[in-house]
Protein backbone atom coordinates (compact mmCIF):
# COMPACT_ATOMS: atom_id res chain seq x y z
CA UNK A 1 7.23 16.66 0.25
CA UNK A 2 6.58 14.37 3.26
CA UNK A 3 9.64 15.78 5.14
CA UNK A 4 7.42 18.95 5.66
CA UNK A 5 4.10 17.04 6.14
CA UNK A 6 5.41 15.38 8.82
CA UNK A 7 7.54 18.31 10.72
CA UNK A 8 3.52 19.90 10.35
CA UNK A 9 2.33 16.96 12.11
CA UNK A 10 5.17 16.76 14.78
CA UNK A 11 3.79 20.28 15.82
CA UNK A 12 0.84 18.39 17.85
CA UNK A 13 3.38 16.72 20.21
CA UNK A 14 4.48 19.15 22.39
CA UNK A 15 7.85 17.65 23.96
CA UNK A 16 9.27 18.15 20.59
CA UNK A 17 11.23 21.55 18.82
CA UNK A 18 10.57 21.57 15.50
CA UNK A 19 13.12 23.52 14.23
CA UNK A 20 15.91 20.74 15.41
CA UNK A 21 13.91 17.88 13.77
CA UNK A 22 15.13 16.81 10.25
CA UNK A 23 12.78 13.50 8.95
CA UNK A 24 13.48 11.95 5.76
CA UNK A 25 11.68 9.84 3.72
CA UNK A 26 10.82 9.04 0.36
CA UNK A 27 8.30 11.66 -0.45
CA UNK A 28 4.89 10.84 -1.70
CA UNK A 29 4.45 11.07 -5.19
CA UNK A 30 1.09 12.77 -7.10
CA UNK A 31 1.64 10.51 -9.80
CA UNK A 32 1.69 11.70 -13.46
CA UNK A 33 -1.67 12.31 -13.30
CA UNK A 34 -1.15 14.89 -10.41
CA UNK A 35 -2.79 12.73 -7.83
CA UNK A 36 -0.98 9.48 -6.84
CA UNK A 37 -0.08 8.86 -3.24
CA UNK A 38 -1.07 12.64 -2.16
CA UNK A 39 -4.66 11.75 -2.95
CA UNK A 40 -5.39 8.59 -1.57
CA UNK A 41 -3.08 10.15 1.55
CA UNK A 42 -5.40 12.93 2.08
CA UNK A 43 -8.93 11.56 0.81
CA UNK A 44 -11.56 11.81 4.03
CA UNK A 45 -12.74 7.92 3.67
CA UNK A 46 -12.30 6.10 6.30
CA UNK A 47 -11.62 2.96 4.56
CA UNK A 48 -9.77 2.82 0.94
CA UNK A 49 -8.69 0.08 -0.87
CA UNK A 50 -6.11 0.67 -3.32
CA UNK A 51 -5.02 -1.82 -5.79
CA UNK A 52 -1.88 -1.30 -7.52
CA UNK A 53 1.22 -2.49 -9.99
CA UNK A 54 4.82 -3.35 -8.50
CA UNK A 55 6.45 -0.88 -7.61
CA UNK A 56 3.84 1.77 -7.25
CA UNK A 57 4.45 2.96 -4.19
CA UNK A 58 1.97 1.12 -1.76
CA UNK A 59 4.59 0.20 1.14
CA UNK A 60 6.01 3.78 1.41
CA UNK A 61 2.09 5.16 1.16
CA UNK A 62 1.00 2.29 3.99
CA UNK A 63 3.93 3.30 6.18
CA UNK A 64 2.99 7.19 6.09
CA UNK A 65 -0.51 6.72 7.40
CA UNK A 66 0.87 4.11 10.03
CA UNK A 67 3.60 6.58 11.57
CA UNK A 68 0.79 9.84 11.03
CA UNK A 69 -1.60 7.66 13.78
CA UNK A 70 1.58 6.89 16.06
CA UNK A 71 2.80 10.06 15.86
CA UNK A 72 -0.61 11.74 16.96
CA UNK A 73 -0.55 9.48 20.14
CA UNK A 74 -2.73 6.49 18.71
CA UNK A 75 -2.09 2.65 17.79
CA UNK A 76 -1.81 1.64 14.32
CA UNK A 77 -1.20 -2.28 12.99
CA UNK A 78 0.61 -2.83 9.91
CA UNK A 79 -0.57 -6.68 8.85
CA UNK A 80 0.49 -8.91 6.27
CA UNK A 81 0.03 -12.40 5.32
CA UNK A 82 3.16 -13.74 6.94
CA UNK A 83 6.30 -12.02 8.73
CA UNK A 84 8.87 -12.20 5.65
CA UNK A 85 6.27 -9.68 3.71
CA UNK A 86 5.68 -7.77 6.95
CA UNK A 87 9.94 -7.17 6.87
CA UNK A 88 9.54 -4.79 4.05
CA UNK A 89 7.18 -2.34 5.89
CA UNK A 90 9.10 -2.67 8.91
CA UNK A 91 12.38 -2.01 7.51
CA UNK A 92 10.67 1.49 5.87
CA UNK A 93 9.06 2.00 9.50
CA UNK A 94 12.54 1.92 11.04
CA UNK A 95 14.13 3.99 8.90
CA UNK A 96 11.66 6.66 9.90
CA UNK A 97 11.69 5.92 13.41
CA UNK A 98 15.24 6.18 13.91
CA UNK A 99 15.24 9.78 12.83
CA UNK A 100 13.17 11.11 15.43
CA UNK A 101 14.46 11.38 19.08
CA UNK A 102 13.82 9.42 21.86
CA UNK A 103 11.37 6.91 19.85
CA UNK A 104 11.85 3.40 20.96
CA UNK A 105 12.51 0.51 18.45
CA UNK A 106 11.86 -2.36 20.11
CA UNK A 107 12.97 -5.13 16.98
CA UNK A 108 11.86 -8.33 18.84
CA UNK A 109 8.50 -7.31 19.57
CA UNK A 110 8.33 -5.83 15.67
CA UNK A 111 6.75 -2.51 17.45
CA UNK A 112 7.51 1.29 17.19
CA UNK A 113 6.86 3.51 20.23
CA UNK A 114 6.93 7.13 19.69
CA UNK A 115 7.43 10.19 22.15
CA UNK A 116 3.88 11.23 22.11
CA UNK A 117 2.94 7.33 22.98
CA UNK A 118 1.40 6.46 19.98
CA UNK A 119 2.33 2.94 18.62
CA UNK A 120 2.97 1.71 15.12
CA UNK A 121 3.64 -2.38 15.28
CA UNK A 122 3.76 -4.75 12.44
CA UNK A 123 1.91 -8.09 12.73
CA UNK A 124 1.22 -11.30 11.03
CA UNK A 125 -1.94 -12.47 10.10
CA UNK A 126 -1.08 -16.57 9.46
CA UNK A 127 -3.14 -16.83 12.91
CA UNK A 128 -6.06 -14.78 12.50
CA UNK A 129 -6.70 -14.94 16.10
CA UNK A 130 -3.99 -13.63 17.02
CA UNK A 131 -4.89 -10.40 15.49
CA UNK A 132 -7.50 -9.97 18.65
CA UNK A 133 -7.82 -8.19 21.49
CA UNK A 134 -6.26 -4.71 20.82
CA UNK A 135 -7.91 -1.42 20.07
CA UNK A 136 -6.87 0.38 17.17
CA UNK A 137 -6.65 3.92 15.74
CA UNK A 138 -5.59 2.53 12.44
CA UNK A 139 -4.84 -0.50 10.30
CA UNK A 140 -2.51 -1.51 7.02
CA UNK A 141 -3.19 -4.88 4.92
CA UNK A 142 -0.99 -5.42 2.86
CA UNK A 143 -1.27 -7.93 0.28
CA UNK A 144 -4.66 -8.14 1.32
CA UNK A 145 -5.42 -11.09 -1.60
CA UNK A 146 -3.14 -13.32 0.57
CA UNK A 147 -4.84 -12.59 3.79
CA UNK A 148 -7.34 -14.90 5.31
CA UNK A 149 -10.49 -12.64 4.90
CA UNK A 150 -12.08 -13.90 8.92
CA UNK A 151 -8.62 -12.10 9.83
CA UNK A 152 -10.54 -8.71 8.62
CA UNK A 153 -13.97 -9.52 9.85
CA UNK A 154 -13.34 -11.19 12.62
CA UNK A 155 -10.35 -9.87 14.64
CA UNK A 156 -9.16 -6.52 13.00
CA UNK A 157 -12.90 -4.83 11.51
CA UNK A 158 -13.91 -5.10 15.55
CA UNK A 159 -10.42 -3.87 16.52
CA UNK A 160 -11.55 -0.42 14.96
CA UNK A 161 -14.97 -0.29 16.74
CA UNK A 162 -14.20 1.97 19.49
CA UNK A 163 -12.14 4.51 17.98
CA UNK A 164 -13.58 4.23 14.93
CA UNK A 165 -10.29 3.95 13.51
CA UNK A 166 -9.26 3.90 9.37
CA UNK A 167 -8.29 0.82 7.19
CA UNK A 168 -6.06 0.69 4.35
CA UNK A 169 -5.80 -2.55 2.28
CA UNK A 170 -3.30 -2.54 -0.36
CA UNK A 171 -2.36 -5.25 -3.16
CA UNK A 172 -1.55 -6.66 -6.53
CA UNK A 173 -4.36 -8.79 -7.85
CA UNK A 174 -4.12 -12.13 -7.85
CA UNK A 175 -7.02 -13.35 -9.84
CA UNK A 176 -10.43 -12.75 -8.96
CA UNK A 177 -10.48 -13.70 -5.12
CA UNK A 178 -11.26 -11.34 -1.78
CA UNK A 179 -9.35 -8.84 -2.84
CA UNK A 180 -11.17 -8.78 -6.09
CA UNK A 181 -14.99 -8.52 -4.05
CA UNK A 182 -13.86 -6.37 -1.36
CA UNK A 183 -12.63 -3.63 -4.19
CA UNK A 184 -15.91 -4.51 -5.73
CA UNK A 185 -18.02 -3.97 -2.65
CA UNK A 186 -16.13 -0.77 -1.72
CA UNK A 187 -17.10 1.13 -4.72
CA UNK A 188 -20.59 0.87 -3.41
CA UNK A 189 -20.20 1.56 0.23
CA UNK A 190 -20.62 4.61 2.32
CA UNK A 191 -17.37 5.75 4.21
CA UNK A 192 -15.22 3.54 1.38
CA UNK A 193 -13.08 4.65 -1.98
CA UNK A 194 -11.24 2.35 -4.07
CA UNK A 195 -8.35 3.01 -6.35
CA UNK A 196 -6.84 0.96 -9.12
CA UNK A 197 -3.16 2.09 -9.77
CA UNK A 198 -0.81 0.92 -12.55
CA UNK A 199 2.96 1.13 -12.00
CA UNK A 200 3.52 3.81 -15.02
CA UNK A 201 1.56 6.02 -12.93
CA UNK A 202 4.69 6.08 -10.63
CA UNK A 203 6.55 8.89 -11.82
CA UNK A 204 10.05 7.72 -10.08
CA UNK A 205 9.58 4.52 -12.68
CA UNK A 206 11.06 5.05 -15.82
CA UNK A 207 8.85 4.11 -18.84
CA UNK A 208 11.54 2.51 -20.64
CA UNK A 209 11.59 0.02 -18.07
CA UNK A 210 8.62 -1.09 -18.45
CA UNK A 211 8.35 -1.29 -22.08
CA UNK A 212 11.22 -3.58 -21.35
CA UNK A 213 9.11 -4.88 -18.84
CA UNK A 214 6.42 -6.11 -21.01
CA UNK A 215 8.92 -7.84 -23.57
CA UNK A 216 10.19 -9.67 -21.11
CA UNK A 217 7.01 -11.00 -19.58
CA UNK A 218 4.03 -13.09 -20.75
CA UNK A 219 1.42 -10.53 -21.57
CA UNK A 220 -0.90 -12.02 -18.56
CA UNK A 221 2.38 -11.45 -16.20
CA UNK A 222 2.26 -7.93 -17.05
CA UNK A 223 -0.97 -6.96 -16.55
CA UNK A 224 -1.35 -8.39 -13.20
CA UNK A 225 2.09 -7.78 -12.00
CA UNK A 226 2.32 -4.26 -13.61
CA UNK A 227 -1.12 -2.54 -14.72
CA UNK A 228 -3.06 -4.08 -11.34
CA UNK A 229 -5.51 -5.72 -13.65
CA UNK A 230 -7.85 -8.52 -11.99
CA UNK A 231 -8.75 -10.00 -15.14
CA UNK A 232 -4.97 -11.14 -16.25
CA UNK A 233 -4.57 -14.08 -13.93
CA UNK A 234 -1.45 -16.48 -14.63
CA UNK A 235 -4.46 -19.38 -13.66
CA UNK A 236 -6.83 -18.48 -16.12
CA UNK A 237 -6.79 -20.39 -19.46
CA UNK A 238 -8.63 -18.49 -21.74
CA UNK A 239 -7.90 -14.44 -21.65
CA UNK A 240 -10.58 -13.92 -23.36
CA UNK A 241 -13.29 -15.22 -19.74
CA UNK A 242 -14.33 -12.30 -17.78
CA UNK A 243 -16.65 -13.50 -15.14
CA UNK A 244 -19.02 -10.49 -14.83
CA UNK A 245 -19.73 -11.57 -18.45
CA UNK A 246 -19.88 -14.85 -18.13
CA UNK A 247 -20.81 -16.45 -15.42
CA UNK A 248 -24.16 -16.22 -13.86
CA UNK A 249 -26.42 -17.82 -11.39
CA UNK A 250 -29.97 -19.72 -12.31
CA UNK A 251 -32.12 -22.38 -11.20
CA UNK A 252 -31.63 -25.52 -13.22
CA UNK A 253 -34.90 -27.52 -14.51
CA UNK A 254 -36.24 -30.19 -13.02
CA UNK A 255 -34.85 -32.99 -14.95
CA UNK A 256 -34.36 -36.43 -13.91
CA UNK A 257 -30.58 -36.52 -15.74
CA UNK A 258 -27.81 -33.86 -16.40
CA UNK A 259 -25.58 -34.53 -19.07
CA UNK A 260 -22.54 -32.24 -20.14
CA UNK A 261 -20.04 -31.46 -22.32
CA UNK A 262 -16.74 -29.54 -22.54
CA UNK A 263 -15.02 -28.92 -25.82
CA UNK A 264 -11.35 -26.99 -24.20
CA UNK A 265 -10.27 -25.55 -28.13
CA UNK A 266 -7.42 -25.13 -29.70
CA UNK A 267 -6.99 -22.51 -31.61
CA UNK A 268 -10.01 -21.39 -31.25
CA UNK A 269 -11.70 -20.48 -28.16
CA UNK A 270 -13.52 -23.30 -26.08
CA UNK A 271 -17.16 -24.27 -25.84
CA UNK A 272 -19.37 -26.01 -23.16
CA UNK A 273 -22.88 -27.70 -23.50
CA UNK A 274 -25.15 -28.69 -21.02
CA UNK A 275 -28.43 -30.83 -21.39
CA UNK A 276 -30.81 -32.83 -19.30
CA UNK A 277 -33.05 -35.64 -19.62
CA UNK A 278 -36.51 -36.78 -18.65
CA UNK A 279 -37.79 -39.73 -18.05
CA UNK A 280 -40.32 -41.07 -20.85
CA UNK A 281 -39.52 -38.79 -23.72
């Protein structure tokens, strides 16, 4: 339960008694495969990406590893693409900081400030360059598809330089965009682990629902919205395109004319032809 993982944490700041402090939150869940949130929680990477359905659990996860850094006397950003997503976390981040005692909330600034002096505060990243200037222990993205991808590289990736501080970016794909390459990239890279969580894997979800769920929805709907699948995107026309499969980079012939043609379908799935022409045959 996370009540006791964080009275075990609370025992590194001295001012505190443990035995008077009561925290409650929703605990973190091991899924119904036995892992879940507990895993990614406690996995050594330094930088994990996990993509996951609605619902799953992502905020509550985020908020955990945020208030862990602050608590431990060290400065953690929580980052979203604009301030009315950023309310969610924040609202979750009060709720825990408003059971421990003499933590300041400070609502104007968006900013939690714990005994220890660790500090949890929840930004927007509309202004990428805003996002400079601070050093940080940790950082949460959240809907990290939305987010401009220079707000990573260029303000909050240097941000983490000096105390070589963690990274979590969580999301629900939306098509095949940053998101999609940076989940890509990170199953290569040293120091990285990726994730890819569907919402039945939330045991506080009940099944039923989502079998409901599904009738309700288009079929493309629910398997972006609910099985975290980058493949279902409401843009796409055909279901059926994948673009590891098909499409690919080559050098076109030297031809003195390109012609082509597109042939969209109907009932069947589309075509396209391409053809060039030189000059004198």
């Amino acid at each position: 339960m996370l009540t006791l993982r964080l009275k075990l944490l609370l025992l590194n700041i001295r001012s505190f008694k443990l035995a008077k402090l009561s925290i409650q939150l929703p605990p973190l869940h091991t899924g119904r495969d036995g892992k879940g949130q507990v895993e990614i929680a406690e996995d050594s990477s330094r930088f994990k990406v996990v993509v996951c359905g609605r619902r799953y659990g992502k905020t509550t996860l985020g908020v955990v590893l945020c208030a862990k850094t602050g608590l431990e006397g060290g400065r953690a950003w929580w980052v979203a693409p604009t301030y009315p997503i950023a309310s969610i976390g924040w609202r979750m981040l009060k709720v825990l900081a408003s059971q421990i005692p003499d933590t300041e909330i400070r609502e104007g600034d968006r900013e939690v400030i714990f005994p220890g002096g660790g500090v949890v505060q929840v930004k927007s990243a509309d202004n990428p360059d805003s996002l400079r200037g601070e050093g940080l222990h940790g950082v949460v993205l959240d809907e990290v598809g939305q987010i401009r991808q220079i707000a990573w590289t260029d303000s909050l990736r240097p941000a983490l330089t000096d105390h070589k501080g963690w990274a979590l970016f969580i999301g629900t794909p939306k098509g095949k965009n940053w998101l999609w390459d940076l989940f890509r990239r990170a199953k290569l890279a040293p120091n990285w682990r990726t994730w890819q969580k569907p919402t039945s894997d939330n045991p506080f979800i009940d099944p039923a629902e989502l079998e409901d769920a599904k009738l309700d929805l288009p079929l493309a709907v629910y398997r972006q919205e609910y099985e975290a699948d980058f493949g279902a995107s409401q843009l796409q026309v055909y279901d059926e395109f994948d673009r590891e499969i098909h499409q690919w980079k080559s050098e076109l012939p030297q031809f003195d004319a390109f012609y082509g043609g597109l042939d969209f379908g109907g009932t069947t799935i589309g075509s396209h032809m391409s053809a060039g022409v030189l000059a004198g045959y």
